[in-house]
PDB file of N, CA and C in Angstrom:
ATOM      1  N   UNK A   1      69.234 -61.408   6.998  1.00  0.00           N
ATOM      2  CA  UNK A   1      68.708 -62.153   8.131  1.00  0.00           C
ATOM      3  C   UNK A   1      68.177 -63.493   7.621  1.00  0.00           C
ATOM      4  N   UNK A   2      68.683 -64.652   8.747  1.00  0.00           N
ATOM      5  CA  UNK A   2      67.798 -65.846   8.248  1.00  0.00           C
ATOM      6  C   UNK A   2      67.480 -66.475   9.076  1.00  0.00           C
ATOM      7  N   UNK A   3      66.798 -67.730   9.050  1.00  0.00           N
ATOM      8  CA  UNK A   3      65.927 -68.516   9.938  1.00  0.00           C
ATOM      9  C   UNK A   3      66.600 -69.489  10.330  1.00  0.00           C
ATOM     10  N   UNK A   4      66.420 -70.502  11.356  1.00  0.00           N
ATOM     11  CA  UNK A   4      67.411 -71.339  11.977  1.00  0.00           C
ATOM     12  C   UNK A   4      67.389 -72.572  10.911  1.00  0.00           C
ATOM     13  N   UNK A   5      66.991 -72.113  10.001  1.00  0.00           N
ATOM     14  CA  UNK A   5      67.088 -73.605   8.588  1.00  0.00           C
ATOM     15  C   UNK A   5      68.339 -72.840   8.128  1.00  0.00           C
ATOM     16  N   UNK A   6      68.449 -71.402   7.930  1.00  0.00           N
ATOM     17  CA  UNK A   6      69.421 -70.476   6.844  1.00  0.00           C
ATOM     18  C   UNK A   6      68.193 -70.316   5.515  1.00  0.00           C
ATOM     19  N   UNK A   7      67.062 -70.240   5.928  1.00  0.00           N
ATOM     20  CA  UNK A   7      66.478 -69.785   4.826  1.00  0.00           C
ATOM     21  C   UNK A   7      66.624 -67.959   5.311  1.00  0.00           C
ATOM     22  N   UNK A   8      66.545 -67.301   4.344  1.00  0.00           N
ATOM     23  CA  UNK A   8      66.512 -66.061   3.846  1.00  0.00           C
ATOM     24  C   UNK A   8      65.180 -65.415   4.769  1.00  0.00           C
ATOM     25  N   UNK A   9      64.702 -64.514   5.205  1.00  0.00           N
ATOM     26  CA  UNK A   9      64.091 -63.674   6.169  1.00  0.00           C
ATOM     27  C   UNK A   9      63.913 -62.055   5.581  1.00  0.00           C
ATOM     28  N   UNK A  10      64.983 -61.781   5.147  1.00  0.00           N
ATOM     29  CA  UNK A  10      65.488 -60.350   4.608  1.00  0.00           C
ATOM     30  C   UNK A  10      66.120 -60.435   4.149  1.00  0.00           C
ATOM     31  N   UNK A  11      66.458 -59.784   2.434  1.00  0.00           N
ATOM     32  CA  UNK A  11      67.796 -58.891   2.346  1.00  0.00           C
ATOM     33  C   UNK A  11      67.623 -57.692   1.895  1.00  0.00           C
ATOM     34  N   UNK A  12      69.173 -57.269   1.948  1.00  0.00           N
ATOM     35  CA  UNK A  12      69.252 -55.840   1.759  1.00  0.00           C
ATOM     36  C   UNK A  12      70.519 -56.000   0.900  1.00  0.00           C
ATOM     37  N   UNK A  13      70.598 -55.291  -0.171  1.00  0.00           N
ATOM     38  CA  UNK A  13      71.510 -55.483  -1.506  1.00  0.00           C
ATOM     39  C   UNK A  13      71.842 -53.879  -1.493  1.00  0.00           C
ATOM     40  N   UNK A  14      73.609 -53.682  -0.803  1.00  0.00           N
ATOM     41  CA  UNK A  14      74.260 -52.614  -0.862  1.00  0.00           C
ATOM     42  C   UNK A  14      75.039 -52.461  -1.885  1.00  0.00           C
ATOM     43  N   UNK A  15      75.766 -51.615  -1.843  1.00  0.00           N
ATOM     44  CA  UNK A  15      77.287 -51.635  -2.771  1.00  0.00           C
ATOM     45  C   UNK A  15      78.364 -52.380  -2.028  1.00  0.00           C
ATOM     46  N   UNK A  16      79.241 -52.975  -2.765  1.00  0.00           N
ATOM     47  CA  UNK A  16      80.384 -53.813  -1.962  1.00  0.00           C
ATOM     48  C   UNK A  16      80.783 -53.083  -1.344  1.00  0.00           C
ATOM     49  N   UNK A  17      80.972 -51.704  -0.734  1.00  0.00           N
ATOM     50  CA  UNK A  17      82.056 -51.441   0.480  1.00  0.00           C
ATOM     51  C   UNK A  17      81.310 -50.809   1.194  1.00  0.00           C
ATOM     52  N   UNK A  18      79.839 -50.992   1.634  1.00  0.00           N
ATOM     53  CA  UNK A  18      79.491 -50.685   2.614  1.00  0.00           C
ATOM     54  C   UNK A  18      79.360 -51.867   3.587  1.00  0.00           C
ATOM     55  N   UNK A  19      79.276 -51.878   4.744  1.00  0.00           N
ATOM     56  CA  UNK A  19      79.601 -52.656   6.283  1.00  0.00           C
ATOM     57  C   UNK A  19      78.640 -52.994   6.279  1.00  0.00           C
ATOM     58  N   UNK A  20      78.582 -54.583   6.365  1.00  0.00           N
ATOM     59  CA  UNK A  20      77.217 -55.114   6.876  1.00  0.00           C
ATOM     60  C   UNK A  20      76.546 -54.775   8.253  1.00  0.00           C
ATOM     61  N   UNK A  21      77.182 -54.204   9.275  1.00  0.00           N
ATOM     62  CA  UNK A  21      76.933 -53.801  10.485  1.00  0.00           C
ATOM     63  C   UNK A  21      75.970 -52.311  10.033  1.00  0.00           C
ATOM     64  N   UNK A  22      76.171 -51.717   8.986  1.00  0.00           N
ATOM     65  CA  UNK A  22      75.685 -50.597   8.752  1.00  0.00           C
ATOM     66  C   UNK A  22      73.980 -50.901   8.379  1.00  0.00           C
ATOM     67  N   UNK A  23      73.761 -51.967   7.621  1.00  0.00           N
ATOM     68  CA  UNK A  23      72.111 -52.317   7.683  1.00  0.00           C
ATOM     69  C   UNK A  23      71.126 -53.017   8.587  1.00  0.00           C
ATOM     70  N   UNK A  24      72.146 -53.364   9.816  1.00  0.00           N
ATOM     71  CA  UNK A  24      71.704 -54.998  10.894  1.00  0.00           C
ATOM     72  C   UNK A  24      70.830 -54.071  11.116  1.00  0.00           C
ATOM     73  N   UNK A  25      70.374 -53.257  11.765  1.00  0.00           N
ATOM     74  CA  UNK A  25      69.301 -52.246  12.502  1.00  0.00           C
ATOM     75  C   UNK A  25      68.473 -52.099  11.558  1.00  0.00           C
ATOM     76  N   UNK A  26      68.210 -52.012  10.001  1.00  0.00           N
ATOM     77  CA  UNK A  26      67.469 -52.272   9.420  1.00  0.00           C
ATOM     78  C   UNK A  26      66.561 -53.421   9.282  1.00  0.00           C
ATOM     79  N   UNK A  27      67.823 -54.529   9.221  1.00  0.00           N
ATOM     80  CA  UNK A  27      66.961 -55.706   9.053  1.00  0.00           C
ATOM     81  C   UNK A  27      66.618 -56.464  10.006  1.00  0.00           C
ATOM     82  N   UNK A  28      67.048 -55.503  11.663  1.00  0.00           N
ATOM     83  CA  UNK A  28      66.290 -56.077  12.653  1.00  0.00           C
ATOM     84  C   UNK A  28      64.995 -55.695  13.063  1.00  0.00           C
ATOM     85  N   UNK A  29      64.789 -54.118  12.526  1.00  0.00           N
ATOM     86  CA  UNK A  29      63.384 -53.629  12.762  1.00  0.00           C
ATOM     87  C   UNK A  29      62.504 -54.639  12.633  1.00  0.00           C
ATOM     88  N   UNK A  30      61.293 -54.906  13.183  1.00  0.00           N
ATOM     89  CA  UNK A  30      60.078 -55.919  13.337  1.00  0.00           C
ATOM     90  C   UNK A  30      60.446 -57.481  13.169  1.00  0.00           C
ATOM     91  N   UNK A  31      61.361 -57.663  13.753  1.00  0.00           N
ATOM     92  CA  UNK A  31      61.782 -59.029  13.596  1.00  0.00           C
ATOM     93  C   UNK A  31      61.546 -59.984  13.859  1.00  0.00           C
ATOM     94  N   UNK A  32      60.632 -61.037  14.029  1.00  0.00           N
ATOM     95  CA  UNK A  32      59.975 -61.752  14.858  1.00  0.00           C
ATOM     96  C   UNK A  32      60.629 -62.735  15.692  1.00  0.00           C
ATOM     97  N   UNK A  33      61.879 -63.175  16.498  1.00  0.00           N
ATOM     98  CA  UNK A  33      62.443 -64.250  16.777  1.00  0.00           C
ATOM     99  C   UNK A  33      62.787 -64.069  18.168  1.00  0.00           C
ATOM    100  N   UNK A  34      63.207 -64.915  18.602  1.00  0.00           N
ATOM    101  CA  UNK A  34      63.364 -65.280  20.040  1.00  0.00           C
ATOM    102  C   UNK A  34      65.204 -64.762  20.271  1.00  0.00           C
ATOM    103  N   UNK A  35      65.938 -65.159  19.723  1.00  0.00           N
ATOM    104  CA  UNK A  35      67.561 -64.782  19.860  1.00  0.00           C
ATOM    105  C   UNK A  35      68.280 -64.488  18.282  1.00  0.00           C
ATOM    106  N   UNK A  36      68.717 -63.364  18.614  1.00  0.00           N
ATOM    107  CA  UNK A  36      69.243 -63.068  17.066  1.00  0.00           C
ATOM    108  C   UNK A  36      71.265 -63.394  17.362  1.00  0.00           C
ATOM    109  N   UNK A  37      71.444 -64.571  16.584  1.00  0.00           N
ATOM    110  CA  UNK A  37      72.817 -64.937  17.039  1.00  0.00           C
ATOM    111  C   UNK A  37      73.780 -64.043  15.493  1.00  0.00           C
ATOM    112  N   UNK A  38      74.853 -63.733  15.784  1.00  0.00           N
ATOM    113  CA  UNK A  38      75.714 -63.354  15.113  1.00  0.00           C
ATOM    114  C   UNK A  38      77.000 -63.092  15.478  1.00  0.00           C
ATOM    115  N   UNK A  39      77.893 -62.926  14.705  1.00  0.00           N
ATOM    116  CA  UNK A  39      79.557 -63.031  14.993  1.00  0.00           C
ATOM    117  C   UNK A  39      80.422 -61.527  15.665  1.00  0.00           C
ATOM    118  N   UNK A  40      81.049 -61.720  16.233  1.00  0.00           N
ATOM    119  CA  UNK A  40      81.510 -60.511  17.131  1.00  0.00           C
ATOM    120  C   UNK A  40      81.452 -59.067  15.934  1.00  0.00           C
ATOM    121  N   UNK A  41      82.028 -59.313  14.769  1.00  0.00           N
ATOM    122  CA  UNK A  41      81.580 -58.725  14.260  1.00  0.00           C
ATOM    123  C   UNK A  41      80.884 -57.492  14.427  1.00  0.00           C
ATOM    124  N   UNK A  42      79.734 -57.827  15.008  1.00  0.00           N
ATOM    125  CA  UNK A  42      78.554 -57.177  14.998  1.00  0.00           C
ATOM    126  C   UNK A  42      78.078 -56.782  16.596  1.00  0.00           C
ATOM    127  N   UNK A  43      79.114 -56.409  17.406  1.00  0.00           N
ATOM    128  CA  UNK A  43      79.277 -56.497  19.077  1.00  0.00           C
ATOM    129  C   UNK A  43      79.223 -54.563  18.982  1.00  0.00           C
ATOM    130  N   UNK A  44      78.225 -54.147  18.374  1.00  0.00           N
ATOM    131  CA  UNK A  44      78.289 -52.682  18.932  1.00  0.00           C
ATOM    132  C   UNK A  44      77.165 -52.367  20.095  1.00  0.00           C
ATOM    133  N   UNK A  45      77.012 -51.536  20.717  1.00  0.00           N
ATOM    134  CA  UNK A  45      75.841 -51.118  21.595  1.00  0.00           C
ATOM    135  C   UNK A  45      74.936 -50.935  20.963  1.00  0.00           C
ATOM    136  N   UNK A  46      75.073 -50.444  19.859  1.00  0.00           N
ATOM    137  CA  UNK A  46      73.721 -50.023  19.135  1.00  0.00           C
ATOM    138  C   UNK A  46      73.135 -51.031  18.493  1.00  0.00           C
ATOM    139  N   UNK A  47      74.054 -52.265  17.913  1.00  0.00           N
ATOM    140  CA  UNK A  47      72.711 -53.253  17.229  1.00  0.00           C
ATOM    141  C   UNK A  47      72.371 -53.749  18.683  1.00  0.00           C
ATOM    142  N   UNK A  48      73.009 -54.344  19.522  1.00  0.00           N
ATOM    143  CA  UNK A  48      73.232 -54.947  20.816  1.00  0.00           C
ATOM    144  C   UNK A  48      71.396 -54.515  21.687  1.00  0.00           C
ATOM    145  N   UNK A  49      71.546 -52.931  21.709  1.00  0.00           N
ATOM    146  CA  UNK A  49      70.300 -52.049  22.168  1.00  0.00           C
ATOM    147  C   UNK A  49      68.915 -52.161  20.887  1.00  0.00           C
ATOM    148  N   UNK A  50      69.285 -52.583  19.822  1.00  0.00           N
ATOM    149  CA  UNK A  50      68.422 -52.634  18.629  1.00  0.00           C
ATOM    150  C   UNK A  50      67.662 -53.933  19.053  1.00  0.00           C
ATOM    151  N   UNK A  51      68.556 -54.889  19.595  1.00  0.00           N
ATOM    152  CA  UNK A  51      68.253 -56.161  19.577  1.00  0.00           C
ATOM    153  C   UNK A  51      67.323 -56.731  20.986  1.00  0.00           C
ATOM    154  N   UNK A  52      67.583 -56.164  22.118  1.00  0.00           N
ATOM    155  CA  UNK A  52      67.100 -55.969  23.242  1.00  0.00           C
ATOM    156  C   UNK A  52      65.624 -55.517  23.097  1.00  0.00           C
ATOM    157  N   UNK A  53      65.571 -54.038  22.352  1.00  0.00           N
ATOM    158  CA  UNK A  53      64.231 -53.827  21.862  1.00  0.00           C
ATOM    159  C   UNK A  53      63.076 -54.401  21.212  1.00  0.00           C
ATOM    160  N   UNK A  54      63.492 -54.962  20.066  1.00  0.00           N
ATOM    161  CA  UNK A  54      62.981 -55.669  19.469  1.00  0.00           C
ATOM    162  C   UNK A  54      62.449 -57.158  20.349  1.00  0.00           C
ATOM    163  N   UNK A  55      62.927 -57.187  21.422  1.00  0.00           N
ATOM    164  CA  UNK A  55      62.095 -58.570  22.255  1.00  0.00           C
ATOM    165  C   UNK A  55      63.127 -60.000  21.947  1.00  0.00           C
ATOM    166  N   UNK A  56      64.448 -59.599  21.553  1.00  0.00           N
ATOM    167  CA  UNK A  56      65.108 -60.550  21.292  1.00  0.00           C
ATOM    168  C   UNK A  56      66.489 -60.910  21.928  1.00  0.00           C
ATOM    169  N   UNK A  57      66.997 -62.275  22.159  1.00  0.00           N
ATOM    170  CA  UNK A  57      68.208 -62.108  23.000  1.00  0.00           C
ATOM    171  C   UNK A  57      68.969 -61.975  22.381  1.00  0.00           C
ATOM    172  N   UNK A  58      70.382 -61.351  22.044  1.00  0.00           N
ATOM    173  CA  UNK A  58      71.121 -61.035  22.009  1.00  0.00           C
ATOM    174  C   UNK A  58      72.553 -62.110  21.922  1.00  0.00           C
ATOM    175  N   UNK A  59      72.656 -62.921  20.840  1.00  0.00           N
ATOM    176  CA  UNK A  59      73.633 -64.266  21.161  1.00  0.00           C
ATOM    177  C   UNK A  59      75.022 -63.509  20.329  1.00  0.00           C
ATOM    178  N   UNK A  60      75.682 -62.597  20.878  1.00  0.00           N
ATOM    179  CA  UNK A  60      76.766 -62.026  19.836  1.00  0.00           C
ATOM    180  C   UNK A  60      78.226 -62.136  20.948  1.00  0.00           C
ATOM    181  N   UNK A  61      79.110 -62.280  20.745  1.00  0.00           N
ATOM    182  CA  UNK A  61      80.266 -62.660  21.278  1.00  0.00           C
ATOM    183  C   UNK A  61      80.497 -61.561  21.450  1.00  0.00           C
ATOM    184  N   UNK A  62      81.044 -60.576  22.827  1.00  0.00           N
ATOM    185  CA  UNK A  62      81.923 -59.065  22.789  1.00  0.00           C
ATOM    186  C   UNK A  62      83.182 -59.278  21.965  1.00  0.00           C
ATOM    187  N   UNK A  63      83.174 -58.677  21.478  1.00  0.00           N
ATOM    188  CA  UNK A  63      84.644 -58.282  21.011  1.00  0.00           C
ATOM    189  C   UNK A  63      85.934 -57.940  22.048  1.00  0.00           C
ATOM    190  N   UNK A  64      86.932 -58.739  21.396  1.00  0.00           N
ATOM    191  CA  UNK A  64      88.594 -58.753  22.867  1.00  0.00           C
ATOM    192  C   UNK A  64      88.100 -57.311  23.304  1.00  0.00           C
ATOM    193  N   UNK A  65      88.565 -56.597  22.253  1.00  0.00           N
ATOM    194  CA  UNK A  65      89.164 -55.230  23.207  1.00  0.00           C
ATOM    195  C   UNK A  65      88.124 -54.270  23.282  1.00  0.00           C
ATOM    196  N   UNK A  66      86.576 -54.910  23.257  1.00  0.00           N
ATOM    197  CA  UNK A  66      85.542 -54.263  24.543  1.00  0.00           C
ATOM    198  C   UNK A  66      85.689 -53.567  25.878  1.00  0.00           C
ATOM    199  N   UNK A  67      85.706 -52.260  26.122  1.00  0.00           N
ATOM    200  CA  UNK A  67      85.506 -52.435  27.835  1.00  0.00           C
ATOM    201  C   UNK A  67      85.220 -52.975  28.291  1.00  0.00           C
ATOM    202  N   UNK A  68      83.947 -53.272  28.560  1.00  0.00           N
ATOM    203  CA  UNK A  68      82.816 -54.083  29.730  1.00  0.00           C
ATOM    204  C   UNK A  68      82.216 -55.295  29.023  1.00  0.00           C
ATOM    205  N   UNK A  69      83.055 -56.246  28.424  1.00  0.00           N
ATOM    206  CA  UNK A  69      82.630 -57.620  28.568  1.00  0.00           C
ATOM    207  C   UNK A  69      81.322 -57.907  29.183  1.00  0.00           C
ATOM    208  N   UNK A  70      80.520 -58.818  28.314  1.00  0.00           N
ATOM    209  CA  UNK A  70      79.200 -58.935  28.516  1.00  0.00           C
ATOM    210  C   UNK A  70      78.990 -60.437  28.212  1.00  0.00           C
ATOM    211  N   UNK A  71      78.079 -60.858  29.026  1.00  0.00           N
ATOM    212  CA  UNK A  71      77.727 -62.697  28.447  1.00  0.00           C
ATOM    213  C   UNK A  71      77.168 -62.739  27.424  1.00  0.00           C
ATOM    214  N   UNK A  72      77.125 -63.740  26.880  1.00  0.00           N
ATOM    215  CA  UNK A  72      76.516 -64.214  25.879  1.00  0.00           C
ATOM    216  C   UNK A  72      75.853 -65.780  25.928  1.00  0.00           C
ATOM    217  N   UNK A  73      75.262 -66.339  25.483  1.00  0.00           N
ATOM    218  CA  UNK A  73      74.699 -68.072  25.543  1.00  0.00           C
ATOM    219  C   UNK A  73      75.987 -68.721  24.665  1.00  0.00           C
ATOM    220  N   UNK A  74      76.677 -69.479  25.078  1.00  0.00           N
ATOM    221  CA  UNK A  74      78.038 -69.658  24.427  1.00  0.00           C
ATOM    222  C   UNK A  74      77.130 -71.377  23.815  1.00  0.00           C
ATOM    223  N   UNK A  75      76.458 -71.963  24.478  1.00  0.00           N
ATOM    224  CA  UNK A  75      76.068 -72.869  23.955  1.00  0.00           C
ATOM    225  C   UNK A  75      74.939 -72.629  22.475  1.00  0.00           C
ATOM    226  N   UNK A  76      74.279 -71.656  22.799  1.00  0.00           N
ATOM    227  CA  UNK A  76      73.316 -70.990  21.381  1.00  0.00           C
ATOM    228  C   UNK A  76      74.453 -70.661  20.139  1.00  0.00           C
ATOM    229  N   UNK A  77      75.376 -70.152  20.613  1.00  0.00           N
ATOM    230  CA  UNK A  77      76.041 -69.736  19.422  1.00  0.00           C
ATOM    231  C   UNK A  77      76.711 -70.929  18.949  1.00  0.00           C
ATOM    232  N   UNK A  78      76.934 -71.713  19.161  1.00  0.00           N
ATOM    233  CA  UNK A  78      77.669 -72.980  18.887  1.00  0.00           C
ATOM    234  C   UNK A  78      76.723 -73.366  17.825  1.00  0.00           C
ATOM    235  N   UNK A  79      76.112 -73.421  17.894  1.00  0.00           N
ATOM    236  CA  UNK A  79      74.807 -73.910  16.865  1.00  0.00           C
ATOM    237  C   UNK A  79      74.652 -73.314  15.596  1.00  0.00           C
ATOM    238  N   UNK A  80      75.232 -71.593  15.723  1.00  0.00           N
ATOM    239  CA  UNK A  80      74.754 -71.090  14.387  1.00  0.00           C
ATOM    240  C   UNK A  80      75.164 -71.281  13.180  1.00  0.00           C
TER     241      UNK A  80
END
């Protein structure tokens, strides 16, 4: 996780073949920020619901072959 400079916030140092999607819920627990932007990538329900909780919006692109297409701030993500 990082800050809208790209300074560093968190890390978490896995083995190379584990999924970065597999720690986001980690390193979103207590997160302090207003919109957590990231790349479709990372378009599951569960960080999606991680992220909601935490008091934060949600700037992640659905993925094409999503069911239920969801908005996103297309202008926030432009930025990241």
């Amino acid at each position: 996780a990082v800050d809208a400079h790209g300074m560093p916030l968190r890390v978490v140092v896995t083995e190379g073949t584990r999924s970065d999607c597999k720690e986001a819920c980690a390193l979103i627990d207590g997160l302090n920020a207003k919109a957590l932007l990231a790349d479709r990538g990372y378009d599951s329900n569960e960080i999606i619901d991680k992220v909601v909780e935490s008091g934060c919006q949600p700037v992640i692109p659905p993925r094409k072959n999503r069911k239920e297409q969801r908005d996103y701030d297309k202008a926030l993500y432009r930025v990241r």
